[in-house]
C-alpha atoms as a PDB file:
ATOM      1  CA  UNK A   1      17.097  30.853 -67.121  1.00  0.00           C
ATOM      2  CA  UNK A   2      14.834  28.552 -69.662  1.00  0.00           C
ATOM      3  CA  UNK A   3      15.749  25.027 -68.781  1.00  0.00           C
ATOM      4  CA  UNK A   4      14.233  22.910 -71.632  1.00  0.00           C
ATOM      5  CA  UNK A   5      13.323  18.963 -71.257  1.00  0.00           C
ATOM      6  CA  UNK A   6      11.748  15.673 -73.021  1.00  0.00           C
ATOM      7  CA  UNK A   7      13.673  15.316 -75.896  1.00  0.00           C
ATOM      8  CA  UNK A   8      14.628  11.610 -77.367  1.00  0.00           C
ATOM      9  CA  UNK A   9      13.984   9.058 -79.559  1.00  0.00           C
ATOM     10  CA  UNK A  10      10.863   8.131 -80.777  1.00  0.00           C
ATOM     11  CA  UNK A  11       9.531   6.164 -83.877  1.00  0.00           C
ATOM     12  CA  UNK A  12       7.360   7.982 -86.683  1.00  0.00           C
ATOM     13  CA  UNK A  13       3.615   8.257 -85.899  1.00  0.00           C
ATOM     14  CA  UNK A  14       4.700   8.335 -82.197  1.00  0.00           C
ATOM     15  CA  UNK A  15       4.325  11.310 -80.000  1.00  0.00           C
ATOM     16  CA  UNK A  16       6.535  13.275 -77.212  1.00  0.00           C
ATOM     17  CA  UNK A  17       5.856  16.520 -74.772  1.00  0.00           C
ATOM     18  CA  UNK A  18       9.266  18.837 -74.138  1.00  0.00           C
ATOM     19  CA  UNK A  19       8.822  21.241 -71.596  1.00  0.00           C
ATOM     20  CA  UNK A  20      10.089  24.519 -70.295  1.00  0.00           C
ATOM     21  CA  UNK A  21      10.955  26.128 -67.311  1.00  0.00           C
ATOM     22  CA  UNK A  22      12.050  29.524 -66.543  1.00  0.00           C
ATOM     23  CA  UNK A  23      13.420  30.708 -63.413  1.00  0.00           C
ATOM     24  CA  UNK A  24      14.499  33.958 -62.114  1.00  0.00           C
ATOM     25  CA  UNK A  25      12.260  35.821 -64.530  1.00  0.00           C
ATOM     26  CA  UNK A  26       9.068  35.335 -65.209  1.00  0.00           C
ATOM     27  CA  UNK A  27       7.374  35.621 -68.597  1.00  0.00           C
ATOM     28  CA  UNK A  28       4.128  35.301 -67.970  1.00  0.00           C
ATOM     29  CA  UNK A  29       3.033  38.836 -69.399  1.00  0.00           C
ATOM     30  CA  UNK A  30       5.241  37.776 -72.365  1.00  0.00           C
ATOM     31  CA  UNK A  31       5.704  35.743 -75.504  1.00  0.00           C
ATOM     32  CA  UNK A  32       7.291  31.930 -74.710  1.00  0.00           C
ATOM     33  CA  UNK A  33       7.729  29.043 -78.063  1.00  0.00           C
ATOM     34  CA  UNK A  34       9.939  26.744 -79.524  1.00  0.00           C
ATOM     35  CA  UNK A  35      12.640  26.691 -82.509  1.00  0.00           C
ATOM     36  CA  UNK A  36      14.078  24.184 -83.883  1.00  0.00           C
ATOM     37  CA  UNK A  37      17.443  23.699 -85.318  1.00  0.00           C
ATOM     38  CA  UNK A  38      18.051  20.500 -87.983  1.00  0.00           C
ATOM     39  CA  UNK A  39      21.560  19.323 -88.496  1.00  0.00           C
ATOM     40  CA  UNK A  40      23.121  21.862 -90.974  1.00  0.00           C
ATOM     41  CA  UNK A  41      20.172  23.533 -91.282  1.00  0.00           C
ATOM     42  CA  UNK A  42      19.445  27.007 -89.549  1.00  0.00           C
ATOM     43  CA  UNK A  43      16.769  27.348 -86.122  1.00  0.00           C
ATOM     44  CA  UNK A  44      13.476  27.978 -87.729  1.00  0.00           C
ATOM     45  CA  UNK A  45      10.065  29.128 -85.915  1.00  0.00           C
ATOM     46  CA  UNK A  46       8.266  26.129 -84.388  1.00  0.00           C
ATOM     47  CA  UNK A  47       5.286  27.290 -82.346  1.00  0.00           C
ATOM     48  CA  UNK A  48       4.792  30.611 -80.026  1.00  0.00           C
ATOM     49  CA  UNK A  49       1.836  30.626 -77.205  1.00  0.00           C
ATOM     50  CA  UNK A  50       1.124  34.787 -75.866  1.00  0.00           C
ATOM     51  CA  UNK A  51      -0.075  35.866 -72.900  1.00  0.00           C
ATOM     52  CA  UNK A  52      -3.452  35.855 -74.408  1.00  0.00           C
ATOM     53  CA  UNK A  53      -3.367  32.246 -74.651  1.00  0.00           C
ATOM     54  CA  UNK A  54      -3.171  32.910 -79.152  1.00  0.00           C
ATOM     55  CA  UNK A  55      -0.959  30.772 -80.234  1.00  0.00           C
ATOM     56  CA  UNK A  56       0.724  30.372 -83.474  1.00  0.00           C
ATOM     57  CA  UNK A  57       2.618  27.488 -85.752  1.00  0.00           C
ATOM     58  CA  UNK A  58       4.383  26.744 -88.507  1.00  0.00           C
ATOM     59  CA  UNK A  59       2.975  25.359 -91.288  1.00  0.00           C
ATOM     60  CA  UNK A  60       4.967  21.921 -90.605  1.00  0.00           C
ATOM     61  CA  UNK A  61       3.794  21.195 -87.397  1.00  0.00           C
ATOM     62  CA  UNK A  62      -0.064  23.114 -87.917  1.00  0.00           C
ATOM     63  CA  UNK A  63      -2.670  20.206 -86.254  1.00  0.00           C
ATOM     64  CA  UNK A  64       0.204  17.813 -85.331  1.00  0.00           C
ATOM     65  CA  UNK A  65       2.061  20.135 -82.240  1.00  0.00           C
ATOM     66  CA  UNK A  66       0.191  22.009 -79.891  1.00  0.00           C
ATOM     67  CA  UNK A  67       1.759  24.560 -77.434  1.00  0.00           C
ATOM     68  CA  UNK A  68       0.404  25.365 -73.747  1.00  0.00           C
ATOM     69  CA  UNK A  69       1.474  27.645 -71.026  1.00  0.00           C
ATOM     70  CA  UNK A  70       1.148  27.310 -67.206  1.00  0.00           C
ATOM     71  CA  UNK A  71       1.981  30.914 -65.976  1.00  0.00           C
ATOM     72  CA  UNK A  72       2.023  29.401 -62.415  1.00  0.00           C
ATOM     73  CA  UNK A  73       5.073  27.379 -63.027  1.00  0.00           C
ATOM     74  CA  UNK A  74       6.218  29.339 -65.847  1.00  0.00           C
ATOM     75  CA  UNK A  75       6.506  26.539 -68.079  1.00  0.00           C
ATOM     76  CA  UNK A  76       5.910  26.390 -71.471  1.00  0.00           C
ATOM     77  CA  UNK A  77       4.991  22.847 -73.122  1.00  0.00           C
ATOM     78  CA  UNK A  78       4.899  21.435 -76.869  1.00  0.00           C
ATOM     79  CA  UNK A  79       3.206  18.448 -77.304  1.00  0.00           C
ATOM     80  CA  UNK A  80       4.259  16.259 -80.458  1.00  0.00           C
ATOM     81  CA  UNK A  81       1.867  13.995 -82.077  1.00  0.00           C
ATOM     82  CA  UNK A  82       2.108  11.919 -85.392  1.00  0.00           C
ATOM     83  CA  UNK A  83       6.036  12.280 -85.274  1.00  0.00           C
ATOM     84  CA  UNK A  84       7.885  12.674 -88.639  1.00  0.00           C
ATOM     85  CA  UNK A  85      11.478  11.673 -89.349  1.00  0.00           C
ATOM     86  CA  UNK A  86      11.526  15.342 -90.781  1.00  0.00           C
ATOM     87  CA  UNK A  87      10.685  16.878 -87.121  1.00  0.00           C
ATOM     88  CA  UNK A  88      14.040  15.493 -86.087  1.00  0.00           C
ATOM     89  CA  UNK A  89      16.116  17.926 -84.931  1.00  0.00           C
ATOM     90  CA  UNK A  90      17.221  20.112 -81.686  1.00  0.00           C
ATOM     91  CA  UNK A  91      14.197  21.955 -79.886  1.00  0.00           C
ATOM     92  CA  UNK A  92      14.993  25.123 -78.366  1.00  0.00           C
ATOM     93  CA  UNK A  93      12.436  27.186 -76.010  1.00  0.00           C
ATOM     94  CA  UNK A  94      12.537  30.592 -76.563  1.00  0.00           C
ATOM     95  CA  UNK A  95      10.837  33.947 -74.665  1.00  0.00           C
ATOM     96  CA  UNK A  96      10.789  37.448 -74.731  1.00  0.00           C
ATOM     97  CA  UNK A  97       8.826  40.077 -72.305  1.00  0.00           C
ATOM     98  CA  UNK A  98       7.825  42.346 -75.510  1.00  0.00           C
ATOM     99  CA  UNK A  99       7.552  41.327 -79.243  1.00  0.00           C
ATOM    100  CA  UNK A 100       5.400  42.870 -81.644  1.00  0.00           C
ATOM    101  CA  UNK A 101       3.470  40.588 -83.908  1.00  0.00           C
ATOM    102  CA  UNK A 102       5.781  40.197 -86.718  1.00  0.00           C
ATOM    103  CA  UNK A 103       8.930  39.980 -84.823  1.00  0.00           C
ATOM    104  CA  UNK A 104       7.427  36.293 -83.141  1.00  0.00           C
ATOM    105  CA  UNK A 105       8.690  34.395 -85.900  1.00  0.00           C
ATOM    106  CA  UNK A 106      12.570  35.493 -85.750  1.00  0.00           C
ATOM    107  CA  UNK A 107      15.482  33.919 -84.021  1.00  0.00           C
ATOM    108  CA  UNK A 108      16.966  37.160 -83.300  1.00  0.00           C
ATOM    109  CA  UNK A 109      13.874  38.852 -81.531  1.00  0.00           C
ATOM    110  CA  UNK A 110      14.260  36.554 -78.718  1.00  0.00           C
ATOM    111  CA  UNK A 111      16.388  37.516 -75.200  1.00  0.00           C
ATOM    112  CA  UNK A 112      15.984  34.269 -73.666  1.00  0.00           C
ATOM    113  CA  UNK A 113      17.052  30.942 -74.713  1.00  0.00           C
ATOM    114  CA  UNK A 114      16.863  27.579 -73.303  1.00  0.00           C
ATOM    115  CA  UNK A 115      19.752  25.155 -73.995  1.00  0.00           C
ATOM    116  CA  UNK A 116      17.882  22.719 -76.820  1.00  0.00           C
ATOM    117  CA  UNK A 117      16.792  18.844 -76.615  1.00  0.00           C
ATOM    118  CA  UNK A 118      16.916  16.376 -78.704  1.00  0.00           C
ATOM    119  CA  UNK A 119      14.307  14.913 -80.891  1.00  0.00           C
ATOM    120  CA  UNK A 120      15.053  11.930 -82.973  1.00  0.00           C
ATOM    121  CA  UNK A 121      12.630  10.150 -85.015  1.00  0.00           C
ATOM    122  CA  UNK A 122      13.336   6.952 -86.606  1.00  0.00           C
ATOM    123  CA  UNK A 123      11.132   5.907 -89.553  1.00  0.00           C
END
């Protein structure tokens, strides 16, 4: 249901956009971000946009990534400036009808997952 897009290789300082779609559900009165997974290294919290439009980030990507949200096409984006080798890794889109606040930031609070692309950054 999330089909996830724009991965690939990029060099450091360089920038790329991955988007999101969902279909057959809609998620616009819900919470829709991104995870990333690093090789051998567990899928951490990325970004999260709400239906508000309030958006939240990790501390690694905080005034390098910025997430948007077009309800119409139920797409979620995450735009990726100033690349670092370190941001390497499998992106996953995530998105949930209902989370509370403090759940946002867990792997296992989400329903909905897309299937991940790939984001390689060569220094």
């Amino acid at each position: 249901q999330l089909q996830a897009s724009g991965g690939g290789l990029v060099q450091a300082g360089g920038s790329l956009k991955l988007s999101c779609a969902a279909s057959g559900r809609t998620f616009s009165r819900g919470v829709m971000g991104w995870f990333r997974q690093a090789p051998g290294k567990e899928r951490v919290f990325v970004a999260t946009i709400w239906r508000s439009g309030t958006t939240y980030y990790s501390d690694s990507v905080k005034g390098r990534f910025t997430i948007s949200r077009d309800d119409a096409k139920n797409t979620v984006y995450l735009q990726m400036d100033s690349l670092k080798p370190e941001d390497t890794a499998l992106y996953y889109c995530a998105a949930d009808s209902s989370l509370i606040y403090s759940s946002q930031f867990r792997v296992s609070s989400y329903n909905y997952w897309g299937q991940g692309t790939l984001v390689t950054v060569s220094s």
